[in-house]
PDB file of N, CA and C in Angstrom:
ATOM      1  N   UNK A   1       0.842  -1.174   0.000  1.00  0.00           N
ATOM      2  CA  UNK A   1       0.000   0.000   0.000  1.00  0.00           C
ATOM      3  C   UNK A   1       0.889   1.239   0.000  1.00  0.00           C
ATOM      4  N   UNK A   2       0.496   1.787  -1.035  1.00  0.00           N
ATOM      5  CA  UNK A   2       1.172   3.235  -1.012  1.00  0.00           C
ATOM      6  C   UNK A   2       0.927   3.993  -0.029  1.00  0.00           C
ATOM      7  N   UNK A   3       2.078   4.998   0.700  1.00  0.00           N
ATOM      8  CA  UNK A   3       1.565   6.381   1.475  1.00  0.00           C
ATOM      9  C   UNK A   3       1.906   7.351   0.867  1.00  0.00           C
ATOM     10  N   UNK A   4       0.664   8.132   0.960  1.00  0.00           N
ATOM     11  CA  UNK A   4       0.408   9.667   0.669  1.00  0.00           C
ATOM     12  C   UNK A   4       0.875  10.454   0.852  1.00  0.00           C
ATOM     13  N   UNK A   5       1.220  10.513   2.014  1.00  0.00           N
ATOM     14  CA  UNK A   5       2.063  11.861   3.246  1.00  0.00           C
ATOM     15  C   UNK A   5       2.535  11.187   3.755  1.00  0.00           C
ATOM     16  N   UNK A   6       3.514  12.354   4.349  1.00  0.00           N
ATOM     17  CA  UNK A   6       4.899  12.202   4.913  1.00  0.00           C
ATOM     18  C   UNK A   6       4.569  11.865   6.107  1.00  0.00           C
ATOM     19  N   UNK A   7       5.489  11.143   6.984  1.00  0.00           N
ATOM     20  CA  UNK A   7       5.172  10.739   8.388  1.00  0.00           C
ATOM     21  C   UNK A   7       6.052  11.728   8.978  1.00  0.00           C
ATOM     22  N   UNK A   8       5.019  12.295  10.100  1.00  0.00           N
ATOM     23  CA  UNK A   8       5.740  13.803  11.103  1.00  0.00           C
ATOM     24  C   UNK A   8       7.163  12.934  11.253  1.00  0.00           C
ATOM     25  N   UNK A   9       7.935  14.314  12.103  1.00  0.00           N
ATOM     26  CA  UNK A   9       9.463  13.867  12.292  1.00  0.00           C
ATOM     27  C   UNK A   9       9.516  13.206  13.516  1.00  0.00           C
ATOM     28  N   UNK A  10      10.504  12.162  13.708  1.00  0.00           N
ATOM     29  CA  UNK A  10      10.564  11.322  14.939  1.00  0.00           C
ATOM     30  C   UNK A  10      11.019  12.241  15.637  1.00  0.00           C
ATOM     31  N   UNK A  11      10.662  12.139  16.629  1.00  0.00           N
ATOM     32  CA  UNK A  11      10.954  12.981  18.061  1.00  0.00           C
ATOM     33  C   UNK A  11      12.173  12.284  18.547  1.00  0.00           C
ATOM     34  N   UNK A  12      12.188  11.349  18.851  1.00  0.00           N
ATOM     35  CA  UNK A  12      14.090  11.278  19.155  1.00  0.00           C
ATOM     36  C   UNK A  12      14.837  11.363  18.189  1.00  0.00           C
ATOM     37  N   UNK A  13      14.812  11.864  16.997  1.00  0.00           N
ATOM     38  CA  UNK A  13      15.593  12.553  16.235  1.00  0.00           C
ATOM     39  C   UNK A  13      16.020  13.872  16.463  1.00  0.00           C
ATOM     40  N   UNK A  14      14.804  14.484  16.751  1.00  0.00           N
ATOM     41  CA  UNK A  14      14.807  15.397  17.001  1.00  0.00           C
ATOM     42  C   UNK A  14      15.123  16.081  18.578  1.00  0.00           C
ATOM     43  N   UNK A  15      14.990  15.528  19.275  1.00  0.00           N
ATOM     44  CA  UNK A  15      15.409  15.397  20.677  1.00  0.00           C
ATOM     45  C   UNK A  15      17.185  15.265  20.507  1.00  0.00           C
ATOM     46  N   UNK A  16      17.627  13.779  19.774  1.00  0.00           N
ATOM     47  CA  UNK A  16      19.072  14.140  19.765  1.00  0.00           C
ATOM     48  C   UNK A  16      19.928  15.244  18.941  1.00  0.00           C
ATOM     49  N   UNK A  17      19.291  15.730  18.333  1.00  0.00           N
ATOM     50  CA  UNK A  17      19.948  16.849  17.702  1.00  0.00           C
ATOM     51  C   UNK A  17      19.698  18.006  18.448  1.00  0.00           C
ATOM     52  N   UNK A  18      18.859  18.397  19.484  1.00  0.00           N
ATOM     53  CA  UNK A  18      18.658  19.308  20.168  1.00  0.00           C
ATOM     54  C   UNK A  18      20.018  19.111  21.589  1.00  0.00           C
ATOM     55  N   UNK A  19      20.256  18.032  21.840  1.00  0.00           N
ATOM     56  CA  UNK A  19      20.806  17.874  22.318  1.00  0.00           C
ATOM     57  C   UNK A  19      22.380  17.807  22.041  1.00  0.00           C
ATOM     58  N   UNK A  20      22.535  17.409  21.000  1.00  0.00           N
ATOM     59  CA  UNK A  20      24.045  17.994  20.089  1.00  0.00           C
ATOM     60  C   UNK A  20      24.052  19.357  19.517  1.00  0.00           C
ATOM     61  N   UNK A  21      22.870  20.269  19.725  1.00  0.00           N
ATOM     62  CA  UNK A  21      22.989  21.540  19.436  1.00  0.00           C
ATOM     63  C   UNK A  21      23.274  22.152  20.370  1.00  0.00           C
ATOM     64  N   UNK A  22      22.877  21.972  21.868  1.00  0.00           N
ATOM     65  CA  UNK A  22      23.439  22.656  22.963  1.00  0.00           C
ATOM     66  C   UNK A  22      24.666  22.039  23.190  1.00  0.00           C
ATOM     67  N   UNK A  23      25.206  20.800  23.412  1.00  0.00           N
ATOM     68  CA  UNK A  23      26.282  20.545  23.546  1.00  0.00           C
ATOM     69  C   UNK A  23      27.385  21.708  22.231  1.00  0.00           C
ATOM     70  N   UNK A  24      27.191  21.525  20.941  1.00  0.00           N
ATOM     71  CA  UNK A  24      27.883  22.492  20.349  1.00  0.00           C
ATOM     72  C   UNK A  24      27.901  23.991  20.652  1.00  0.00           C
ATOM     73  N   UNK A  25      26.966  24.630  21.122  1.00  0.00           N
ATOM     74  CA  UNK A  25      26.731  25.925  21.574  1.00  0.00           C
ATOM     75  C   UNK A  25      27.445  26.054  22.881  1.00  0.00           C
ATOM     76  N   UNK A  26      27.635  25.021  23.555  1.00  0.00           N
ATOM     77  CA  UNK A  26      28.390  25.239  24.985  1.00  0.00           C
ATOM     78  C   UNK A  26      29.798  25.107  24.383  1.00  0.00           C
ATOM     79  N   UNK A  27      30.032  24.103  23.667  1.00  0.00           N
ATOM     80  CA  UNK A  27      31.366  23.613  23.194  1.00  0.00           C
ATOM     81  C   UNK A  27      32.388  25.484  22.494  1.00  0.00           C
ATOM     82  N   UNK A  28      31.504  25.759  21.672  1.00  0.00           N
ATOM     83  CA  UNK A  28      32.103  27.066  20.594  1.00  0.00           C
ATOM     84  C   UNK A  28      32.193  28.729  21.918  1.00  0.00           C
ATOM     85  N   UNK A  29      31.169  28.044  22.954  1.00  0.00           N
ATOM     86  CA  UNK A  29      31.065  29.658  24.031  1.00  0.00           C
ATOM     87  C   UNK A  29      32.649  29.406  24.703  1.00  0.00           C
ATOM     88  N   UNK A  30      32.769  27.726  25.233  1.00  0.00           N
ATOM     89  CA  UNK A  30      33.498  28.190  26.544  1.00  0.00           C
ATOM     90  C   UNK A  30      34.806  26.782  26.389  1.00  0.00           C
ATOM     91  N   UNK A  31      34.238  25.611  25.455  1.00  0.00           N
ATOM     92  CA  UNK A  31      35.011  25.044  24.939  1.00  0.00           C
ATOM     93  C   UNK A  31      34.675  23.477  25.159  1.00  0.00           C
ATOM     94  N   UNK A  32      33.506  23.459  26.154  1.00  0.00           N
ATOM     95  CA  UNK A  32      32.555  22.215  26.776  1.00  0.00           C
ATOM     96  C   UNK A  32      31.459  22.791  27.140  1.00  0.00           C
ATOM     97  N   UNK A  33      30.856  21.513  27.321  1.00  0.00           N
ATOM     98  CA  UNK A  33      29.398  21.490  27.867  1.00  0.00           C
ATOM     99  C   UNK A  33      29.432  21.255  29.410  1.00  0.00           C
ATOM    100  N   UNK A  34      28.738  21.228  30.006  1.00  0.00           N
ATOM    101  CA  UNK A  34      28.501  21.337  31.113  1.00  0.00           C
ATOM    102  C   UNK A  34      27.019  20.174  31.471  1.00  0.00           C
ATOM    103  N   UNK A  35      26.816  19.408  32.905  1.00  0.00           N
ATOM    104  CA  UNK A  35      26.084  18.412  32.630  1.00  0.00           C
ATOM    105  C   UNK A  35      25.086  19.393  33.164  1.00  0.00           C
ATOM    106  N   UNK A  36      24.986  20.579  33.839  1.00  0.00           N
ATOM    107  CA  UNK A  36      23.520  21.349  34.166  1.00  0.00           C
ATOM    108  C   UNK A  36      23.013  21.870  32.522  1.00  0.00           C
ATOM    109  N   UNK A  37      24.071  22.400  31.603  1.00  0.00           N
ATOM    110  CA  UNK A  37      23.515  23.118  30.070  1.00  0.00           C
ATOM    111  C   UNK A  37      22.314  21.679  29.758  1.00  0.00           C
ATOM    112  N   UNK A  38      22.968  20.705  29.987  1.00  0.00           N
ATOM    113  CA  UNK A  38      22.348  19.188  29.525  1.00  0.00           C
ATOM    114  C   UNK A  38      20.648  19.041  30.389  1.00  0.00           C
ATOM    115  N   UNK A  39      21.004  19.305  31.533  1.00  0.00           N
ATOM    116  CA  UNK A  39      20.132  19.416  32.919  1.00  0.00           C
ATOM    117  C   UNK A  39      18.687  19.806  32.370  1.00  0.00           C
ATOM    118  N   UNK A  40      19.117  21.554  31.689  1.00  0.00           N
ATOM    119  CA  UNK A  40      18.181  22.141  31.180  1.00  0.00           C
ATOM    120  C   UNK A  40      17.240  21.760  30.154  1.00  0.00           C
ATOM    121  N   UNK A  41      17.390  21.419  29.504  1.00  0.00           N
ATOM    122  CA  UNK A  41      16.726  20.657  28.367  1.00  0.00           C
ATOM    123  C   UNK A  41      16.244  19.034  28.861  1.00  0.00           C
ATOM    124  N   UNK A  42      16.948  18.486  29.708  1.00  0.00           N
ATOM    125  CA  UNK A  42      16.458  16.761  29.915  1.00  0.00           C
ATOM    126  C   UNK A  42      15.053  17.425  31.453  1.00  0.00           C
ATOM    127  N   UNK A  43      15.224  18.166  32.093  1.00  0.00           N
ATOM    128  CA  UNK A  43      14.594  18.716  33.025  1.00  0.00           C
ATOM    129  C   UNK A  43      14.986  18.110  34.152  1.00  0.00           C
ATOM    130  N   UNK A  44      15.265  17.069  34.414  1.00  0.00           N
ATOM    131  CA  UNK A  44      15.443  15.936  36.034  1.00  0.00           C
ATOM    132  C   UNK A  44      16.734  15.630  35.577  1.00  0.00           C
ATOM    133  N   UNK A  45      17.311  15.477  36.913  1.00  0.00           N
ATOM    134  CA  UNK A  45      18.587  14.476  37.060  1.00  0.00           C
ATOM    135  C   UNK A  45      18.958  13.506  36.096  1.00  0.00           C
ATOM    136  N   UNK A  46      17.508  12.462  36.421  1.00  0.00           N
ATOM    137  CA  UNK A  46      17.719  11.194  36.451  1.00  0.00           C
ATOM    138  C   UNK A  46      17.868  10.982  34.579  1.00  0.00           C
ATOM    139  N   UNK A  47      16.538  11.864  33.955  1.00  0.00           N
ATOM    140  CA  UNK A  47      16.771  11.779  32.652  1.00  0.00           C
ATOM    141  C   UNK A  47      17.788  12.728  31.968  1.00  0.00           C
ATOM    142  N   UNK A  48      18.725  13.423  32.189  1.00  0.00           N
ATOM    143  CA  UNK A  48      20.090  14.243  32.517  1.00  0.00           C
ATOM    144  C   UNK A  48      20.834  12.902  32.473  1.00  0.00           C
ATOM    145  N   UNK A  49      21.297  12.148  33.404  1.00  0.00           N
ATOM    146  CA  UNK A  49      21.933  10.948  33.845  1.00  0.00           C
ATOM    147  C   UNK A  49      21.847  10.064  32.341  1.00  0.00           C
ATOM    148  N   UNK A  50      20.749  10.072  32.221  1.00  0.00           N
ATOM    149  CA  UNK A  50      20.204   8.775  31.147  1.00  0.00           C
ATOM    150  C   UNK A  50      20.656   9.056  29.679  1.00  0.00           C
ATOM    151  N   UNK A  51      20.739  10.301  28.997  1.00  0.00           N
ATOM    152  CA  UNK A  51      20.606  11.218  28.100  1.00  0.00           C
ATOM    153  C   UNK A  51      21.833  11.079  28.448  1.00  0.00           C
ATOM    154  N   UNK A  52      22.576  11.314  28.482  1.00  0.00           N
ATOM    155  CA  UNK A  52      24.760  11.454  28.638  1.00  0.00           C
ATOM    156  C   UNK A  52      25.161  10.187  28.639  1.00  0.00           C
ATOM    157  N   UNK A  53      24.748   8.999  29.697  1.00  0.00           N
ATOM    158  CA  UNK A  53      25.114   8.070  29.089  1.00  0.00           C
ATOM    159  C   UNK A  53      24.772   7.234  27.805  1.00  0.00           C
ATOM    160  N   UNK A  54      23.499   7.520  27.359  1.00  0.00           N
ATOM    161  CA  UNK A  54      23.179   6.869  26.115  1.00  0.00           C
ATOM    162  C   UNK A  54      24.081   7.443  25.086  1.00  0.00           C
ATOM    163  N   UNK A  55      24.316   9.020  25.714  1.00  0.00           N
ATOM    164  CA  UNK A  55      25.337   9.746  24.407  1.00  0.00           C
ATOM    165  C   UNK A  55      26.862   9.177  24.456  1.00  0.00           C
ATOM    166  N   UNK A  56      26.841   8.840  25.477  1.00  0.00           N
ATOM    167  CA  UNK A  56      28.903   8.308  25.662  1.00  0.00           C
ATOM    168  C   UNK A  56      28.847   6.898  25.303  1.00  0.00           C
ATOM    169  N   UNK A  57      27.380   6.016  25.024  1.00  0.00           N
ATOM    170  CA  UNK A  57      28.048   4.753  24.838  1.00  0.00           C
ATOM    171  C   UNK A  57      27.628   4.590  23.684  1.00  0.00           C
ATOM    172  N   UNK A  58      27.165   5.286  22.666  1.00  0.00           N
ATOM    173  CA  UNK A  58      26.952   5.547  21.499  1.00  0.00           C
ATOM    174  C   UNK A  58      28.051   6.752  20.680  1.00  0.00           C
ATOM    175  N   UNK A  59      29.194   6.845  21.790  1.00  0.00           N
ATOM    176  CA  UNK A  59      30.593   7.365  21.235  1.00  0.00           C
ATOM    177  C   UNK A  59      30.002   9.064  20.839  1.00  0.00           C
ATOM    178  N   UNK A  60      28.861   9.628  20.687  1.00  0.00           N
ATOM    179  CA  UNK A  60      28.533  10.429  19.947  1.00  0.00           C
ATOM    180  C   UNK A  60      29.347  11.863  21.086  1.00  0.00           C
ATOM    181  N   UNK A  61      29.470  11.799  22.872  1.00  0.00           N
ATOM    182  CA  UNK A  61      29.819  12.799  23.391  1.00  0.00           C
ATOM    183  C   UNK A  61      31.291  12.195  24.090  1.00  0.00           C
ATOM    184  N   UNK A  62      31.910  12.992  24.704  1.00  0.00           N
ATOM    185  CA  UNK A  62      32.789  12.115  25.748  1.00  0.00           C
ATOM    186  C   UNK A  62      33.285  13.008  26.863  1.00  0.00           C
ATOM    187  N   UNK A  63      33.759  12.972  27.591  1.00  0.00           N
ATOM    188  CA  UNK A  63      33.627  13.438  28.839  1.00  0.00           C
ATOM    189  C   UNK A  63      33.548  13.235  30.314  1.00  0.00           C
ATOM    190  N   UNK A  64      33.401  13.952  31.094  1.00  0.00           N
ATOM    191  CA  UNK A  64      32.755  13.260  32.341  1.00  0.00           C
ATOM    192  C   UNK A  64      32.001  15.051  32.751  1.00  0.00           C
ATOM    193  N   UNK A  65      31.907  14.301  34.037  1.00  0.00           N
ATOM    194  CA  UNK A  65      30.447  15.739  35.180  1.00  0.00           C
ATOM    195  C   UNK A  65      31.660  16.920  35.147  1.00  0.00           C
ATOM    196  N   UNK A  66      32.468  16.793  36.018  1.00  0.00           N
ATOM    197  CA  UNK A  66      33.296  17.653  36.252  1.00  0.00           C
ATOM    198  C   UNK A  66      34.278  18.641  35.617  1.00  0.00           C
ATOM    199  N   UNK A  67      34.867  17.663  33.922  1.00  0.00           N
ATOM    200  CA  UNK A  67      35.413  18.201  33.089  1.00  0.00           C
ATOM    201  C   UNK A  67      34.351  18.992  31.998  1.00  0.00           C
ATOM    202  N   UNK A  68      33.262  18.237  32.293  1.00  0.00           N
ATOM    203  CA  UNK A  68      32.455  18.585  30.755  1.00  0.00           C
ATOM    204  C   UNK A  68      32.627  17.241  29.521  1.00  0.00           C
ATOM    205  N   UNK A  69      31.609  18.014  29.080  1.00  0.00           N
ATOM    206  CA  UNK A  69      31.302  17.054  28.183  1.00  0.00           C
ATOM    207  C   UNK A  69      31.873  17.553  26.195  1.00  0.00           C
ATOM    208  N   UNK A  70      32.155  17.015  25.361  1.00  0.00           N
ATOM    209  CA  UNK A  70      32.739  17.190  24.040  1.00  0.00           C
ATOM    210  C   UNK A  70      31.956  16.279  22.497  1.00  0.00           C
ATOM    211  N   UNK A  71      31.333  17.064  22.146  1.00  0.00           N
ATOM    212  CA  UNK A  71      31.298  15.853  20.663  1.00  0.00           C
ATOM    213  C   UNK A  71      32.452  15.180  20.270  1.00  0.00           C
ATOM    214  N   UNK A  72      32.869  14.143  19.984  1.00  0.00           N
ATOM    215  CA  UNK A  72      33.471  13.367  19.398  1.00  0.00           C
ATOM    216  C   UNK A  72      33.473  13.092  17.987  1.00  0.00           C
ATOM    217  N   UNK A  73      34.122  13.082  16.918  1.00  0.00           N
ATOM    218  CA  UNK A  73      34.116  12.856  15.379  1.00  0.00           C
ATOM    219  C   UNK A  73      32.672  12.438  15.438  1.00  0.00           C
ATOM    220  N   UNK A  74      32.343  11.252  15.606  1.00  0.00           N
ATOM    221  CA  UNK A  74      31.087  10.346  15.011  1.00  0.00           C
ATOM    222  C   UNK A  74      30.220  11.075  15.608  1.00  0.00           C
ATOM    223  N   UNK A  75      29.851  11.895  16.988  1.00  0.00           N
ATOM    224  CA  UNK A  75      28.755  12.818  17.072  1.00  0.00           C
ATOM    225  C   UNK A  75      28.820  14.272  16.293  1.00  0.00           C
ATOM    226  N   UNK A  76      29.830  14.585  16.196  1.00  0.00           N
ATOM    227  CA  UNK A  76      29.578  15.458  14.326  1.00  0.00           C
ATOM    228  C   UNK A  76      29.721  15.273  13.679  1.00  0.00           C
ATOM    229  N   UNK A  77      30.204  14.002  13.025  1.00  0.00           N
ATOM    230  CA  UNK A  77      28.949  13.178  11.988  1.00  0.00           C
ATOM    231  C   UNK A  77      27.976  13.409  11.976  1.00  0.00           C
ATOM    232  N   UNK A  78      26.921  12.502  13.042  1.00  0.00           N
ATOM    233  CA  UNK A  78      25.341  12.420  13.141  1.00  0.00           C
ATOM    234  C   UNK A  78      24.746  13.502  13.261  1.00  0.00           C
ATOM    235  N   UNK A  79      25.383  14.977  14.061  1.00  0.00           N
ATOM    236  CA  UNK A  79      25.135  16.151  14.215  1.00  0.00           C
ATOM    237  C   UNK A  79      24.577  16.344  12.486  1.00  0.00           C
ATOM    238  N   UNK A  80      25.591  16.532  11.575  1.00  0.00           N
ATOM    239  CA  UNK A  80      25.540  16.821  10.774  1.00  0.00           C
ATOM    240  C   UNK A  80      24.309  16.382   9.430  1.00  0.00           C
ATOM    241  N   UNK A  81      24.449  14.886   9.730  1.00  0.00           N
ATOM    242  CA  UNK A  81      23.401  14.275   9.080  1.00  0.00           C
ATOM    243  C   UNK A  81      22.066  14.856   9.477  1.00  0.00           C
ATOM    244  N   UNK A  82      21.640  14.903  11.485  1.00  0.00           N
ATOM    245  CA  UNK A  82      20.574  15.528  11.203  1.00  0.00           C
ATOM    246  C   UNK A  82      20.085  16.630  11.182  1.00  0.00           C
ATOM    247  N   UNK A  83      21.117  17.855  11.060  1.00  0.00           N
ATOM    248  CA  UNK A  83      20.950  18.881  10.426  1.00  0.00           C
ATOM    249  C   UNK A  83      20.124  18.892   9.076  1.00  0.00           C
ATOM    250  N   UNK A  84      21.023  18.348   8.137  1.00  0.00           N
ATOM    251  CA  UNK A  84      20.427  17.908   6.466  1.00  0.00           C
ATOM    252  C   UNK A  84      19.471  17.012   6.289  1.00  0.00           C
ATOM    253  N   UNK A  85      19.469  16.074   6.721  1.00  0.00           N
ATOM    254  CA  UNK A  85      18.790  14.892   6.354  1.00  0.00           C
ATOM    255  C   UNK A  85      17.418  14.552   7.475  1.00  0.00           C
ATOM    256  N   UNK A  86      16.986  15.840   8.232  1.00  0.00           N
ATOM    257  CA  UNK A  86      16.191  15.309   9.151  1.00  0.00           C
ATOM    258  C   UNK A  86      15.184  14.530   9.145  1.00  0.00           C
ATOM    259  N   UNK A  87      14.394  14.839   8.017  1.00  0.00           N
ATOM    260  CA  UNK A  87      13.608  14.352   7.618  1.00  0.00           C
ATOM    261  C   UNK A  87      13.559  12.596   7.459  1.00  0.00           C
ATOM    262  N   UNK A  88      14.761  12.300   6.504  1.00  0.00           N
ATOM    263  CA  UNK A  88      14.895  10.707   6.250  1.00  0.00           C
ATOM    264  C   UNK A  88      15.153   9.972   7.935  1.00  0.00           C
ATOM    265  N   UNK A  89      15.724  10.780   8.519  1.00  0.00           N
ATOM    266  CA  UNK A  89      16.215  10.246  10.058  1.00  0.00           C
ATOM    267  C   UNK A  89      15.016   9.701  10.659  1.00  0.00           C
ATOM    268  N   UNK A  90      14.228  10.900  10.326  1.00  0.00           N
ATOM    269  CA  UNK A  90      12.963  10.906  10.786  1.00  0.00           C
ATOM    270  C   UNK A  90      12.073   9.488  10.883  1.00  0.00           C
ATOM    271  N   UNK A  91      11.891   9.427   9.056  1.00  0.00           N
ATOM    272  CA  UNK A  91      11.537   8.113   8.432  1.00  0.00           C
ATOM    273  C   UNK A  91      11.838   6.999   9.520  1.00  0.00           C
ATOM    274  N   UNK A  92      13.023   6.510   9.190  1.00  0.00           N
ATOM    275  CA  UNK A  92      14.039   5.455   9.652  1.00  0.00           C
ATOM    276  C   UNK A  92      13.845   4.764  11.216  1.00  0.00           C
ATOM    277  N   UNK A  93      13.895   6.351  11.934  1.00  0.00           N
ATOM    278  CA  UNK A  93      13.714   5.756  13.094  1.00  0.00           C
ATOM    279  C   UNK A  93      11.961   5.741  13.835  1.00  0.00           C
ATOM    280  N   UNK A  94      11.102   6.454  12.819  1.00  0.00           N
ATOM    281  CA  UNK A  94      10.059   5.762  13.162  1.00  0.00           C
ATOM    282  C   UNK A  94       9.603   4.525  12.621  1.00  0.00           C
ATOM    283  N   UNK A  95      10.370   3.786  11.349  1.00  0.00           N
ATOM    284  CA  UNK A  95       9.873   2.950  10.757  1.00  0.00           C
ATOM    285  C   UNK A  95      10.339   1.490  11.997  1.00  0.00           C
ATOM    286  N   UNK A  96      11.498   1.809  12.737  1.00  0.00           N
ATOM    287  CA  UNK A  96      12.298   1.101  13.481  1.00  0.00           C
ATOM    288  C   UNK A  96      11.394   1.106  14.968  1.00  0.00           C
ATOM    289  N   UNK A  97      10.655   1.895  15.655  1.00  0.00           N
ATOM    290  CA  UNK A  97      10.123   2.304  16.492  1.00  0.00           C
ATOM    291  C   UNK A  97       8.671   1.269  16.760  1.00  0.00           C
ATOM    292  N   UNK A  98       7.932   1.448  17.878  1.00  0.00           N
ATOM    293  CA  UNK A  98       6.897   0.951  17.770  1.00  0.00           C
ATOM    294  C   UNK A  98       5.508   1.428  17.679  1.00  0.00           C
ATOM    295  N   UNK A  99       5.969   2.929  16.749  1.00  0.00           N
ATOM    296  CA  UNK A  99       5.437   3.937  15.989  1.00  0.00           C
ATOM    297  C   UNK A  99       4.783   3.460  14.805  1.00  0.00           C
ATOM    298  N   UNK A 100       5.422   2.607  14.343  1.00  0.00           N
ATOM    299  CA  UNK A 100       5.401   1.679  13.086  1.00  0.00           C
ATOM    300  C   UNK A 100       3.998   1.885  12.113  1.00  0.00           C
ATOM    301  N   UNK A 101       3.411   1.213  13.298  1.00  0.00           N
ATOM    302  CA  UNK A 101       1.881   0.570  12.959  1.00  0.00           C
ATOM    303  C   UNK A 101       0.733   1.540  13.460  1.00  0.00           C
ATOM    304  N   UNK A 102       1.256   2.555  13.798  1.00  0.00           N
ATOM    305  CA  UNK A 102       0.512   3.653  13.888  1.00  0.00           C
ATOM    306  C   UNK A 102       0.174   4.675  12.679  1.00  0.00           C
ATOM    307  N   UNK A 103      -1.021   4.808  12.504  1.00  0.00           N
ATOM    308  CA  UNK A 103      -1.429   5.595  11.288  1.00  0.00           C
ATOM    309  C   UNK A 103      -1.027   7.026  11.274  1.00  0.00           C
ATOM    310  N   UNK A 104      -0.818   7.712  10.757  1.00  0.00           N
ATOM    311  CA  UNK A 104       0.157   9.523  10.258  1.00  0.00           C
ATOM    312  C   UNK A 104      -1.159   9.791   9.653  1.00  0.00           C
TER     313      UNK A 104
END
């Protein structure tokens, strides 16, 4: 079956690029990020906590609390991709999701 329209953009696409956009905006002000800049946007600790490590074991940040945090090559890579390509990201990871079978 063909689709018509586009399926909205995945939100954790979009969530991680919001999140490699402040990390870069902290990175170019002062030279790192900071895990409160992170704080702000995740709102709680705990998802703060969760959000940094999913980013360090997916190589995309590196760092620790105290030094700060850094993109790494392969997170400006992906930075980059979903700058341009948000849209297909989009696709991909809702087609992967259990978004799937939900009608757009």
């Amino acid at each position: 079956m063909r689709r018509y329209r586009r399926p909205p953009p995945s939100r954790a696409a979009e969530r991680l690029r919001e999140y490699l956009d402040i990390i870069e905006s902290m990175q170019v002000k002062r030279g790192y990020a900071l895990w409160f800049d992170i704080y702000r946007r995740a709102g709680n600790p705990r998802q703060t906590d969760s959000t940094i490590k999913y980013l360090e074991e997916n190589g995309l940040i590196e760092g620790n609390k105290t030094d700060g945090y850094r993109k790494t090559k392969k997170g400006e890579s992906w930075h980059e991709i979903l700058r341009k390509h948000r849209d297909l990201v989009g696709v991909l990871t809702r087609e992967l999701s259990g978004d799937r079978r939900r009608r757009w």
